[in-house]
C-alpha atoms as a PDB file:
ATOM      1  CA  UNK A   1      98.113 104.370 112.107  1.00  0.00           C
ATOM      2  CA  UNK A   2      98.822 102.248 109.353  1.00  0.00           C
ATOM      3  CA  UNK A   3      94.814 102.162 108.353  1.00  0.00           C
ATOM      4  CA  UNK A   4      95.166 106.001 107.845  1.00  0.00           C
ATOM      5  CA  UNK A   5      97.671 104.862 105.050  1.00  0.00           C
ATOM      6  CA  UNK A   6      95.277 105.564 101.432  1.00  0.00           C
ATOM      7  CA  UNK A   7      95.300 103.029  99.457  1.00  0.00           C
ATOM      8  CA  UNK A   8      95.562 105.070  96.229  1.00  0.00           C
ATOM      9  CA  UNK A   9      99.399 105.021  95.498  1.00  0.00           C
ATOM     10  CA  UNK A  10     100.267 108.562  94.238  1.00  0.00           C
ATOM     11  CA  UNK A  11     102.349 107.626  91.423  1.00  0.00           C
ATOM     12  CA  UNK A  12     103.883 104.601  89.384  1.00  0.00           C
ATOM     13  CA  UNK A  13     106.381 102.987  91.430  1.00  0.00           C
ATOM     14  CA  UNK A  14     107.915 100.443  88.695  1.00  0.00           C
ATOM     15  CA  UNK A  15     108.293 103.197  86.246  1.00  0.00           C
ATOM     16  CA  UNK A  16     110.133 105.051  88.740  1.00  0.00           C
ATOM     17  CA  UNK A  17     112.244 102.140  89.782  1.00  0.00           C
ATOM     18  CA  UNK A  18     113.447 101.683  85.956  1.00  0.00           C
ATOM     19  CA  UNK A  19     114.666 105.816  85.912  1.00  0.00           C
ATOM     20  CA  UNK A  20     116.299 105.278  88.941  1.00  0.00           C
ATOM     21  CA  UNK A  21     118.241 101.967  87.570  1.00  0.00           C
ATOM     22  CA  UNK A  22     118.797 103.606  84.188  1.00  0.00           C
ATOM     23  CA  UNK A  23     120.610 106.925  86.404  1.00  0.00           C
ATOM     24  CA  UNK A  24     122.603 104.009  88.132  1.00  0.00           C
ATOM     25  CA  UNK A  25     123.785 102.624  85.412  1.00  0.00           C
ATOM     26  CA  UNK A  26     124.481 105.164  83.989  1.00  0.00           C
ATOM     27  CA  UNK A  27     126.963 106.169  86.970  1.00  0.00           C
ATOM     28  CA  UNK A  28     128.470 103.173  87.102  1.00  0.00           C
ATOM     29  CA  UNK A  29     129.398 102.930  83.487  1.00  0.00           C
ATOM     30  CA  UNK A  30     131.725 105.641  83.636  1.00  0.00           C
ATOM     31  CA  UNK A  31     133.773 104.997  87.134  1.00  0.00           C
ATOM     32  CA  UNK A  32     137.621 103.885  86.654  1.00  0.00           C
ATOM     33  CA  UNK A  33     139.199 101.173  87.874  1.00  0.00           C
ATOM     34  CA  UNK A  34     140.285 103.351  91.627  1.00  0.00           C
ATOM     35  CA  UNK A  35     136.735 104.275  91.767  1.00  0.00           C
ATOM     36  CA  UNK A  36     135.890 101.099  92.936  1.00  0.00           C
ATOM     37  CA  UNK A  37     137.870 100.891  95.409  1.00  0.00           C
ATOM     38  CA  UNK A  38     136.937 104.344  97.159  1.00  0.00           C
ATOM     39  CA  UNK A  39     135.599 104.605 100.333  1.00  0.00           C
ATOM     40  CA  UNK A  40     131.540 104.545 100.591  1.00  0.00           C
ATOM     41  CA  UNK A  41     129.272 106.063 103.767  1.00  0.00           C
ATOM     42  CA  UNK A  42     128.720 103.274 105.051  1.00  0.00           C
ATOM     43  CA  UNK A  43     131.002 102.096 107.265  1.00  0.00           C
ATOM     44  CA  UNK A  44     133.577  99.838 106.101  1.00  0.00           C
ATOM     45  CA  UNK A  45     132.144  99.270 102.262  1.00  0.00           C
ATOM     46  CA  UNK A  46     134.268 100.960  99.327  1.00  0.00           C
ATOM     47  CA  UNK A  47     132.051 101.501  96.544  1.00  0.00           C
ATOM     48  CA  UNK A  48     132.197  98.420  94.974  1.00  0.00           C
ATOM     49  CA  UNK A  49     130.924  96.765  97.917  1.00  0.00           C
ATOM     50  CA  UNK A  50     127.716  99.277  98.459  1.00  0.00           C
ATOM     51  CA  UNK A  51     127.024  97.983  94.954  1.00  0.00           C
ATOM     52  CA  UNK A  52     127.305  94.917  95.673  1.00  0.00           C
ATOM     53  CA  UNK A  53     125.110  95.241  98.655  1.00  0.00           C
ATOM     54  CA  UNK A  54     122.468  96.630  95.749  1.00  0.00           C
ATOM     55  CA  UNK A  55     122.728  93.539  93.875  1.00  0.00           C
ATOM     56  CA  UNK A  56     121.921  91.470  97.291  1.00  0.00           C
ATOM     57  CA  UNK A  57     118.856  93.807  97.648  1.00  0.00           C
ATOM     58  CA  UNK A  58     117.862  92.724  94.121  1.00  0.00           C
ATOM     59  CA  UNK A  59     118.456  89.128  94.489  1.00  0.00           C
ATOM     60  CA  UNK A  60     116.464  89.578  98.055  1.00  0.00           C
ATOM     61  CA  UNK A  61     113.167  91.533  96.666  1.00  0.00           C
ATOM     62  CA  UNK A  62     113.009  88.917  93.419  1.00  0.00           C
ATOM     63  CA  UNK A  63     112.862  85.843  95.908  1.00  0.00           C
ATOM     64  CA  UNK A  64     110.584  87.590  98.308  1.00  0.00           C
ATOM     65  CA  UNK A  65     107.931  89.316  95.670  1.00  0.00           C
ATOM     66  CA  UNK A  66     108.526  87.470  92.477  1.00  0.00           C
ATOM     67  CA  UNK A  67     109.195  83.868  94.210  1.00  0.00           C
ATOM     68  CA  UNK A  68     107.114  84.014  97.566  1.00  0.00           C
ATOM     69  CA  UNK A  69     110.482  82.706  98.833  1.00  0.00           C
ATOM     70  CA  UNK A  70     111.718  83.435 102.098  1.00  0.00           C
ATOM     71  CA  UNK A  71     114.834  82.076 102.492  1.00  0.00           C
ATOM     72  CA  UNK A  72     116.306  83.555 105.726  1.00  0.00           C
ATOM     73  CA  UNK A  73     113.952  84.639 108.067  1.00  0.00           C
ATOM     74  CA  UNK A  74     114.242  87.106 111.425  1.00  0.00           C
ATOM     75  CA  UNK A  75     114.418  85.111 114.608  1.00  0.00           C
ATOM     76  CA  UNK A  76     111.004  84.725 115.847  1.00  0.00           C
ATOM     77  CA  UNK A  77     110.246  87.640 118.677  1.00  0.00           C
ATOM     78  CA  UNK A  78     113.569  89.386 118.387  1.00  0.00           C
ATOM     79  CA  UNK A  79     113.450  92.686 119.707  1.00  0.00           C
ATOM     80  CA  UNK A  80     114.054  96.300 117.565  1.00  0.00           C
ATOM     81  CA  UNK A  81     117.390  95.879 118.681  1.00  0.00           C
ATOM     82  CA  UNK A  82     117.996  92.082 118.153  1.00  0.00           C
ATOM     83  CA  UNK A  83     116.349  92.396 114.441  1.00  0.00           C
ATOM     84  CA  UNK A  84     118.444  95.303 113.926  1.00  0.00           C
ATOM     85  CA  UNK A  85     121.940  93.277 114.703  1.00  0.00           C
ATOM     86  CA  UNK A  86     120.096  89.792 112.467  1.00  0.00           C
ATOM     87  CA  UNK A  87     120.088  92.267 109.983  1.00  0.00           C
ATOM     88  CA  UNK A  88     123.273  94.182 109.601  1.00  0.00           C
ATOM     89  CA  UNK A  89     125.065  90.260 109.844  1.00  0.00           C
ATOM     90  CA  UNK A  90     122.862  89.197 106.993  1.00  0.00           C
ATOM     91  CA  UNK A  91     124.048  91.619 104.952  1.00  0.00           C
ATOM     92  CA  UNK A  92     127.388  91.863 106.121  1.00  0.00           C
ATOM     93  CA  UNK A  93     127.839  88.128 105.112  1.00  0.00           C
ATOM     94  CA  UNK A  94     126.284  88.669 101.508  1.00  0.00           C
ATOM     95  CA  UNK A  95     128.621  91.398 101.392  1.00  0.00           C
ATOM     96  CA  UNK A  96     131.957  88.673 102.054  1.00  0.00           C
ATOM     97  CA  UNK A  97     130.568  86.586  99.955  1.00  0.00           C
ATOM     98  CA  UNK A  98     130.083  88.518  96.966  1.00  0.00           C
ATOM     99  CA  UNK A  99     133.711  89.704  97.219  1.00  0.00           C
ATOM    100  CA  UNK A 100     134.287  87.331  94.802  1.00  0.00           C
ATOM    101  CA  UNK A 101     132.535  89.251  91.789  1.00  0.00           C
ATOM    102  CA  UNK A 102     134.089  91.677  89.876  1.00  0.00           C
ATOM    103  CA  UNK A 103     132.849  95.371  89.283  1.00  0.00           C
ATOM    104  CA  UNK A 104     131.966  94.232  85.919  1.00  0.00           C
ATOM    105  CA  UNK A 105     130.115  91.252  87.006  1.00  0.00           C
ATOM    106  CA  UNK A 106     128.502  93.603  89.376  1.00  0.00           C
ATOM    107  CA  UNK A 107     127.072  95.849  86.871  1.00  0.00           C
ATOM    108  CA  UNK A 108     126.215  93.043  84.570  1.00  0.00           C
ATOM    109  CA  UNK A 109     124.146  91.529  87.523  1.00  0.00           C
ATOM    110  CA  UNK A 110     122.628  94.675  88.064  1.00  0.00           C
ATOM    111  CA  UNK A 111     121.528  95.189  84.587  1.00  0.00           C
ATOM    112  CA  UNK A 112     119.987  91.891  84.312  1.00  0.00           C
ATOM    113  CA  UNK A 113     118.404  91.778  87.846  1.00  0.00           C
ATOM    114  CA  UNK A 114     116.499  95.616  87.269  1.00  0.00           C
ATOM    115  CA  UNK A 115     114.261  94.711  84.252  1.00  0.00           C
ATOM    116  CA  UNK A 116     113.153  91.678  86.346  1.00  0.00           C
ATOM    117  CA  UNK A 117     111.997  93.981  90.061  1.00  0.00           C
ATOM    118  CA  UNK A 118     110.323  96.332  87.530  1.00  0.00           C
ATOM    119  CA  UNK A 119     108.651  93.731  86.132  1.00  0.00           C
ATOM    120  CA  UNK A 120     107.837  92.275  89.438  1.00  0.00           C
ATOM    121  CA  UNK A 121     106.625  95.832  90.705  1.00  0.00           C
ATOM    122  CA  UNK A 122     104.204  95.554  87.381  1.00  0.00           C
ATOM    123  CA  UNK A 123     102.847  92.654  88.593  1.00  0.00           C
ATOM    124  CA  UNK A 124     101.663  93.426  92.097  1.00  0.00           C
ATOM    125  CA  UNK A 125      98.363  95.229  93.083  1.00  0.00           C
ATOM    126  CA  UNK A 126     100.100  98.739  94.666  1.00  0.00           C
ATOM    127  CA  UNK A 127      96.655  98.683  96.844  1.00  0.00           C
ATOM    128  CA  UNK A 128      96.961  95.375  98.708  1.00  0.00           C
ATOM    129  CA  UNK A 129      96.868  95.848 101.853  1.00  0.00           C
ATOM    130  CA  UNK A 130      99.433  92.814 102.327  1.00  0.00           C
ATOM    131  CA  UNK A 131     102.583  94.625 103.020  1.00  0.00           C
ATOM    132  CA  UNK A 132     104.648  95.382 105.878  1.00  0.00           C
ATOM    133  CA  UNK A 133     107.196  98.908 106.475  1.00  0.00           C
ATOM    134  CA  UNK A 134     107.637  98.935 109.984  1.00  0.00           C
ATOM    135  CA  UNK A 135     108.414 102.268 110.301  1.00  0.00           C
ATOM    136  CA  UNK A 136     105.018 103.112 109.011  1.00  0.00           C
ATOM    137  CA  UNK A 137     103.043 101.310 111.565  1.00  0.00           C
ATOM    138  CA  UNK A 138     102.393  97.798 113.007  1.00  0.00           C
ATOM    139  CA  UNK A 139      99.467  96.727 111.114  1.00  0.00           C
ATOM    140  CA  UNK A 140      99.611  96.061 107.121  1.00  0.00           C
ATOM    141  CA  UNK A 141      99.941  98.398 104.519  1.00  0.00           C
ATOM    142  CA  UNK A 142      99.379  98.775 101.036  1.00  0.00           C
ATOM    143  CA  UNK A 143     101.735  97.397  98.620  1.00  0.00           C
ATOM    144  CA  UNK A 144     102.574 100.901  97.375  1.00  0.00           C
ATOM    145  CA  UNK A 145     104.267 102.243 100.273  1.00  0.00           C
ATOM    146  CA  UNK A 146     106.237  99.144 100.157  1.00  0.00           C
ATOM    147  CA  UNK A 147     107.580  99.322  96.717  1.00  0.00           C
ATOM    148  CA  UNK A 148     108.136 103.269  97.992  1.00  0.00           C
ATOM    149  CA  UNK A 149     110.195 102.092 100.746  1.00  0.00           C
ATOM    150  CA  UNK A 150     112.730  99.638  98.167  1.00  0.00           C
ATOM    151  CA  UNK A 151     112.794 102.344  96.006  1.00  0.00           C
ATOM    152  CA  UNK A 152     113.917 105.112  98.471  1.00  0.00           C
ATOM    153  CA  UNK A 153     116.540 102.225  99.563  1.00  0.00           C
ATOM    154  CA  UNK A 154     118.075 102.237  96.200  1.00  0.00           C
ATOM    155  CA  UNK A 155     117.807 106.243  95.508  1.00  0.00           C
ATOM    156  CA  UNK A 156     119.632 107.016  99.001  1.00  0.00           C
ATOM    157  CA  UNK A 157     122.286 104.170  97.954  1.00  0.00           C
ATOM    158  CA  UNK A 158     122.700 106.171  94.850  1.00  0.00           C
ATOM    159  CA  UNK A 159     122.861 109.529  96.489  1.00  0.00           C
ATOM    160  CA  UNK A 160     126.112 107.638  98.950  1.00  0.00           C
ATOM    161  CA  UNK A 161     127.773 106.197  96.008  1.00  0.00           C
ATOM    162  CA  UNK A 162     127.803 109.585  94.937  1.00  0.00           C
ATOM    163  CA  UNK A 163     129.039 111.030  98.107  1.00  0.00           C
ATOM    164  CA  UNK A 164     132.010 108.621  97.650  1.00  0.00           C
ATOM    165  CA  UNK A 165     132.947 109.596  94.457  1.00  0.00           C
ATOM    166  CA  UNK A 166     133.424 113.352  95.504  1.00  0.00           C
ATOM    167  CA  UNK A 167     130.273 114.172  93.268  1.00  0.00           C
ATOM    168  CA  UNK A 168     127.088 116.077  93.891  1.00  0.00           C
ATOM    169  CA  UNK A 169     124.023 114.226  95.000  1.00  0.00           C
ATOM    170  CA  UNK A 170     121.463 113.790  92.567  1.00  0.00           C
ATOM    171  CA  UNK A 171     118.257 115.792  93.710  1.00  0.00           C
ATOM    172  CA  UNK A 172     115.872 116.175  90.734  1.00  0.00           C
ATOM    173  CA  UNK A 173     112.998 116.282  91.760  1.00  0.00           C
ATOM    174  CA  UNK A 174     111.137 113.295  89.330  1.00  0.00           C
ATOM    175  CA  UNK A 175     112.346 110.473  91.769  1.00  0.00           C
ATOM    176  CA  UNK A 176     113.560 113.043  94.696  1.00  0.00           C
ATOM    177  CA  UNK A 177     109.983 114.382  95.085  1.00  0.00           C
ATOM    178  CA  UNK A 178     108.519 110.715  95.422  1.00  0.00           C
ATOM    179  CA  UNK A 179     111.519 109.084  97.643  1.00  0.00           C
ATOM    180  CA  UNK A 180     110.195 112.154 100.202  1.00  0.00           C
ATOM    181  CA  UNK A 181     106.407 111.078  99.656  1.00  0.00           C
ATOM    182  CA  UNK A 182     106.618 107.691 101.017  1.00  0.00           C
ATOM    183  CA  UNK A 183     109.618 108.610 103.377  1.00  0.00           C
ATOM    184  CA  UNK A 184     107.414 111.352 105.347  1.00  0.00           C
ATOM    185  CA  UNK A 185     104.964 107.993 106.401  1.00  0.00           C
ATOM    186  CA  UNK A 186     106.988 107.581 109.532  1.00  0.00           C
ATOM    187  CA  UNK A 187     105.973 111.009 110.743  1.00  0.00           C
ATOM    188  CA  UNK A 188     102.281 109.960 111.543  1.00  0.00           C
ATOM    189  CA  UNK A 189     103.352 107.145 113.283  1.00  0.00           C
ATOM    190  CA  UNK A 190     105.812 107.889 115.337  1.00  0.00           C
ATOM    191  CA  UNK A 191     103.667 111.223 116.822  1.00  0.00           C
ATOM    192  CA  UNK A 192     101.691 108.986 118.071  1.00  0.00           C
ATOM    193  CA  UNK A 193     103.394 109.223 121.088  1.00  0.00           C
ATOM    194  CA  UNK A 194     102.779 113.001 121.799  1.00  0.00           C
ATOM    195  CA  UNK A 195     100.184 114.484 123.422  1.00  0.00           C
ATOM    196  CA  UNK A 196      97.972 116.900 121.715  1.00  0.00           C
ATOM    197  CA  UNK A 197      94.189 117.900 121.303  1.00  0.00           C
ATOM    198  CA  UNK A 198      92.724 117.012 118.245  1.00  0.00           C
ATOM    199  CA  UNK A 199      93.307 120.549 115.965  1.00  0.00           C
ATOM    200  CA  UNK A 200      96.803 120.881 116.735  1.00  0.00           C
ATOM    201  CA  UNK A 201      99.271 120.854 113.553  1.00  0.00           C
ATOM    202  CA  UNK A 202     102.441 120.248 112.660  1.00  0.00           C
ATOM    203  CA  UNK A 203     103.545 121.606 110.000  1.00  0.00           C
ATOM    204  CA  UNK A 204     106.828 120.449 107.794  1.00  0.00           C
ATOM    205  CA  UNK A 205     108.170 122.428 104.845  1.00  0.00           C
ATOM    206  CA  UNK A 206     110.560 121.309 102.533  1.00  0.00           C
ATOM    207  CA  UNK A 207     112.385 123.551 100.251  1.00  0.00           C
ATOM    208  CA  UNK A 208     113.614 122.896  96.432  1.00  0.00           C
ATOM    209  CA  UNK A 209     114.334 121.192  94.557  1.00  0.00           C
ATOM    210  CA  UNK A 210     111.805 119.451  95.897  1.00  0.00           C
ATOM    211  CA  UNK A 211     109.165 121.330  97.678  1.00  0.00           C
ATOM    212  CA  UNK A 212     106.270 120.148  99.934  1.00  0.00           C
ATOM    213  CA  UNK A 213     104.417 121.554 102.578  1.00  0.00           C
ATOM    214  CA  UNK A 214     102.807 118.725 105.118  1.00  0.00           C
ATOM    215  CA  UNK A 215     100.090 119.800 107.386  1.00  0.00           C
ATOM    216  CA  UNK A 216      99.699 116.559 110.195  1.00  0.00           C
ATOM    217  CA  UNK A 217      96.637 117.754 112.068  1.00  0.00           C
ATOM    218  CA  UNK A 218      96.061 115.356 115.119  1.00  0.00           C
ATOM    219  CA  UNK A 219      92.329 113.723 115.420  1.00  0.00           C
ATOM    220  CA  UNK A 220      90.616 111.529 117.766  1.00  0.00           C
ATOM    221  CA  UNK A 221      91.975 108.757 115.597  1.00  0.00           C
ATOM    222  CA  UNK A 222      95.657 110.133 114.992  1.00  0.00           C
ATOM    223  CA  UNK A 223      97.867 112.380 113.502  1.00  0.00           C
ATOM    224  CA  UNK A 224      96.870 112.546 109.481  1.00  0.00           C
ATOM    225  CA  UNK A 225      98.102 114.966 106.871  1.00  0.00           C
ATOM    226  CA  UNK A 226      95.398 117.348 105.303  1.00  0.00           C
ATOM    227  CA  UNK A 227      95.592 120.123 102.951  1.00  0.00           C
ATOM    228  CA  UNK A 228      95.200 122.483 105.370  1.00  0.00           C
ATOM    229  CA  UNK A 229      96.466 123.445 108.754  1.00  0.00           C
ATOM    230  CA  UNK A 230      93.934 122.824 111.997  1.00  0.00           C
ATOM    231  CA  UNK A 231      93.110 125.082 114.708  1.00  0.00           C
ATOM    232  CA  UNK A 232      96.619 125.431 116.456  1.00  0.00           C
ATOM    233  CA  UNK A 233      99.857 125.490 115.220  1.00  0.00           C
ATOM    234  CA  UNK A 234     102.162 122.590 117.682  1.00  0.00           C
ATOM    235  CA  UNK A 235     105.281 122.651 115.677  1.00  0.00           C
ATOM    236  CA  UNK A 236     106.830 123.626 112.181  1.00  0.00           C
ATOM    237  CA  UNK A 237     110.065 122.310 110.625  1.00  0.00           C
ATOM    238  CA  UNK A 238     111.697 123.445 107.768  1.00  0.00           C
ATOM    239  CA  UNK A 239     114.395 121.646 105.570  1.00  0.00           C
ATOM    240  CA  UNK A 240     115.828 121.709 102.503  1.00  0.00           C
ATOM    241  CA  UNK A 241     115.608 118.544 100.296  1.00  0.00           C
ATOM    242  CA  UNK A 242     119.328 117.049 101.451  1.00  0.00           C
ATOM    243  CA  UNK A 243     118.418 117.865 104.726  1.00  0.00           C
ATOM    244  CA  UNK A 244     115.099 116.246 104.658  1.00  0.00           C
ATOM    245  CA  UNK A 245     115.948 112.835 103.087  1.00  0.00           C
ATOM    246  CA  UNK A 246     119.506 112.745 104.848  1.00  0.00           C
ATOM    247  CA  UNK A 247     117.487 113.205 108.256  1.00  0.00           C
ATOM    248  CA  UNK A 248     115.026 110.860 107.713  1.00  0.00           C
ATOM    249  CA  UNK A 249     117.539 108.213 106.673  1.00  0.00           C
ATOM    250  CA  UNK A 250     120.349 108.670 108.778  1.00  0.00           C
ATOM    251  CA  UNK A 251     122.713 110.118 106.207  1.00  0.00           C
ATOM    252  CA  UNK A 252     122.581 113.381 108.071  1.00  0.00           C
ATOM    253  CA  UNK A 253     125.923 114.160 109.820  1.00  0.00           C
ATOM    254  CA  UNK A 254     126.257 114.728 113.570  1.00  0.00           C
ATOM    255  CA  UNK A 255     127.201 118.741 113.163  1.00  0.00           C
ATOM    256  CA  UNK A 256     124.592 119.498 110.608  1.00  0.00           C
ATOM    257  CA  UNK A 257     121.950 119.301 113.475  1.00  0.00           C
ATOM    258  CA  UNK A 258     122.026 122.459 114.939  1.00  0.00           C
ATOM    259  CA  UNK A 259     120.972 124.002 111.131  1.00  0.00           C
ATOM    260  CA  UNK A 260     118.229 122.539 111.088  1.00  0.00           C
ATOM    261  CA  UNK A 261     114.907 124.974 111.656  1.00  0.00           C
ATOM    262  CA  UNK A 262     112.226 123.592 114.385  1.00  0.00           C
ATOM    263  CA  UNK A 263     110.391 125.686 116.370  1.00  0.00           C
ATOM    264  CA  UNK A 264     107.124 124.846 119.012  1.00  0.00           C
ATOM    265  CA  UNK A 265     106.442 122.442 121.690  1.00  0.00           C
ATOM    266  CA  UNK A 266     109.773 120.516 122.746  1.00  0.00           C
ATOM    267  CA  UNK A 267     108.251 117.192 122.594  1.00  0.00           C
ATOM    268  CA  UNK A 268     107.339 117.550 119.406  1.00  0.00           C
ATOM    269  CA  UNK A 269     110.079 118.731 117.933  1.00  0.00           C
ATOM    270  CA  UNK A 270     112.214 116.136 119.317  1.00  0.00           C
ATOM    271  CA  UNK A 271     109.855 113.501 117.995  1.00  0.00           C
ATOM    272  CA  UNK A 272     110.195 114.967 114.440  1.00  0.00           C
ATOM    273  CA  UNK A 273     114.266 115.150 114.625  1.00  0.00           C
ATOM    274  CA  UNK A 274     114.289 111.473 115.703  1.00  0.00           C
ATOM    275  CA  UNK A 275     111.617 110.344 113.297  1.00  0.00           C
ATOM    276  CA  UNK A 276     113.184 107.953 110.720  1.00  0.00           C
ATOM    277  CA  UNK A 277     111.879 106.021 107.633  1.00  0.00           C
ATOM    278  CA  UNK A 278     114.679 103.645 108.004  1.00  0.00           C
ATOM    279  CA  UNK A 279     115.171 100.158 110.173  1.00  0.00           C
ATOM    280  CA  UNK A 280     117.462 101.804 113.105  1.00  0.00           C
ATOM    281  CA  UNK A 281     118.431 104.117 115.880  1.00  0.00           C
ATOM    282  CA  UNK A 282     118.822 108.052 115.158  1.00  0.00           C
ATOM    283  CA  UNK A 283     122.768 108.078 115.125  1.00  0.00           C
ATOM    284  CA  UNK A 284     122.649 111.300 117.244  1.00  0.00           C
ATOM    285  CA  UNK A 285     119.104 111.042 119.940  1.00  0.00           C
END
């Protein structure tokens, strides 16, 4: 799956990385001192802890792309699961430990530290095909889809700060549009395990403000998205933009299932509803 992958990326991922820094910024320039303090999503974070979970995911990507330096490292032949739980206490212990820095050393961090994975970004060859996303496939990918994959990470972090501070998520479609390009790379992949004749289609449509329509069109070789629907239609699902990027990543709540549209073969649909572009378990299989 992962060779389907084109090596083209479709748009400039650092330049996208620095709007999406600038709009964070931005937001945290203006919270008040109780703002920090708020409850995030995620699960025992207030918002100043999310943030400075963000600043951890900075210091991480400069070592890793900028430095070649891998400092700690997944126990060799864990399991989904056993990554999964090497993970969450990684970050849950860079999480402690930052405790000790203050909202505006947090944002001062974060200004310094965004200019620098830009750069970094700048620097790489987007069609490498040297990467890893694991949701993507097993095998290598280019480094585009990679730098897709941080920046989604940051975006949805945005979009949960946001849901913490009782404020609309921010949707436009500039950096929205792109998050869902690289996100809907876990679709191919993971229909891999369905059974279908080469011609069948699914088809996924997402409504504004960001608005796509994916045909994946199953071949001898895999599932691949083309411009046009093949011979048989095997599923369609249609979303809006919250519900797509919430879905794919986890963020979408337990009772907000049963809105969702999908129609077709059973297997297929329940493939696409557990599909996610994220390191985890769908929090309602």
């Amino acid at each position: 799956m992962a060779e389907m992958i084109p090596a083209e990326p479709a748009c400039d991922y650092a330049t996208l990385f620095a709007v999406e820094r600038d709009r964070l910024r931005e937001l945290l320039a203006g919270l008040r001192a109780a703002d920090w303090q708020r409850p995030s999503p995620c699960p025992g974070w207030n918002i100043l802890d999310l943030c400075r979970h963000l600043l951890g995911d900075d210091f991480g990507l400069l070592a890793r792309h900028r430095d070649g330096h891998h400092g700690t490292v997944p126990p060799e032949g864990a399991t989904e699961g056993e990554f999964i739980a090497w993970l969450d206490d990684v970050q849950a212990e860079w999480v402690r430990a930052a405790r000790r820095l203050s909202p505006r050393l947090v944002t001062e961090l974060l200004s310094w530290t965004g200019p620098q994975v830009t750069d970094s970004f700048r620097r790489e060859d987007p069609r490498a095909r040297t990467a890893s996303v694991s949701w993507a496939g097993s095998g290598p990918v280019p480094v585009w889809l990679d730098q897709a994959r941080e920046l989604s990470e940051y975006w949805i972090h945005r979009q949960q700060l946001l849901q913490g501070l009782g404020r609309p998520g921010d949707l436009r479609a500039d950096v929205a549009g792109p998050v869902l390009d690289g996100l809907r790379w876990a679709y191919p992949y993971r229909l891999a395990q369905a059974q279908a004749r080469p011609g069948d289609t699914v088809t996924i449509s997402v409504t504004g403000p960001v608005t796509r329509t994916w045909h994946l069109v199953a071949t001898d070789a895999g599932w691949q998205f083309g411009d046009e629907p093949g011979a048989r239609s095997a599923a369609t699902l249609t979303l809006s933009t919250d519900q797509a990027w919430r879905l794919l990543t986890n963020n979408l709540p337990v009772g907000h299932r049963s809105a969702l549209a999908a129609a077709g073969d059973v297997a297929i649909t329940g493939i696409l509803l557990r599909t996610r572009a994220i390191i985890g378990a769908p929090k309602w299989a």
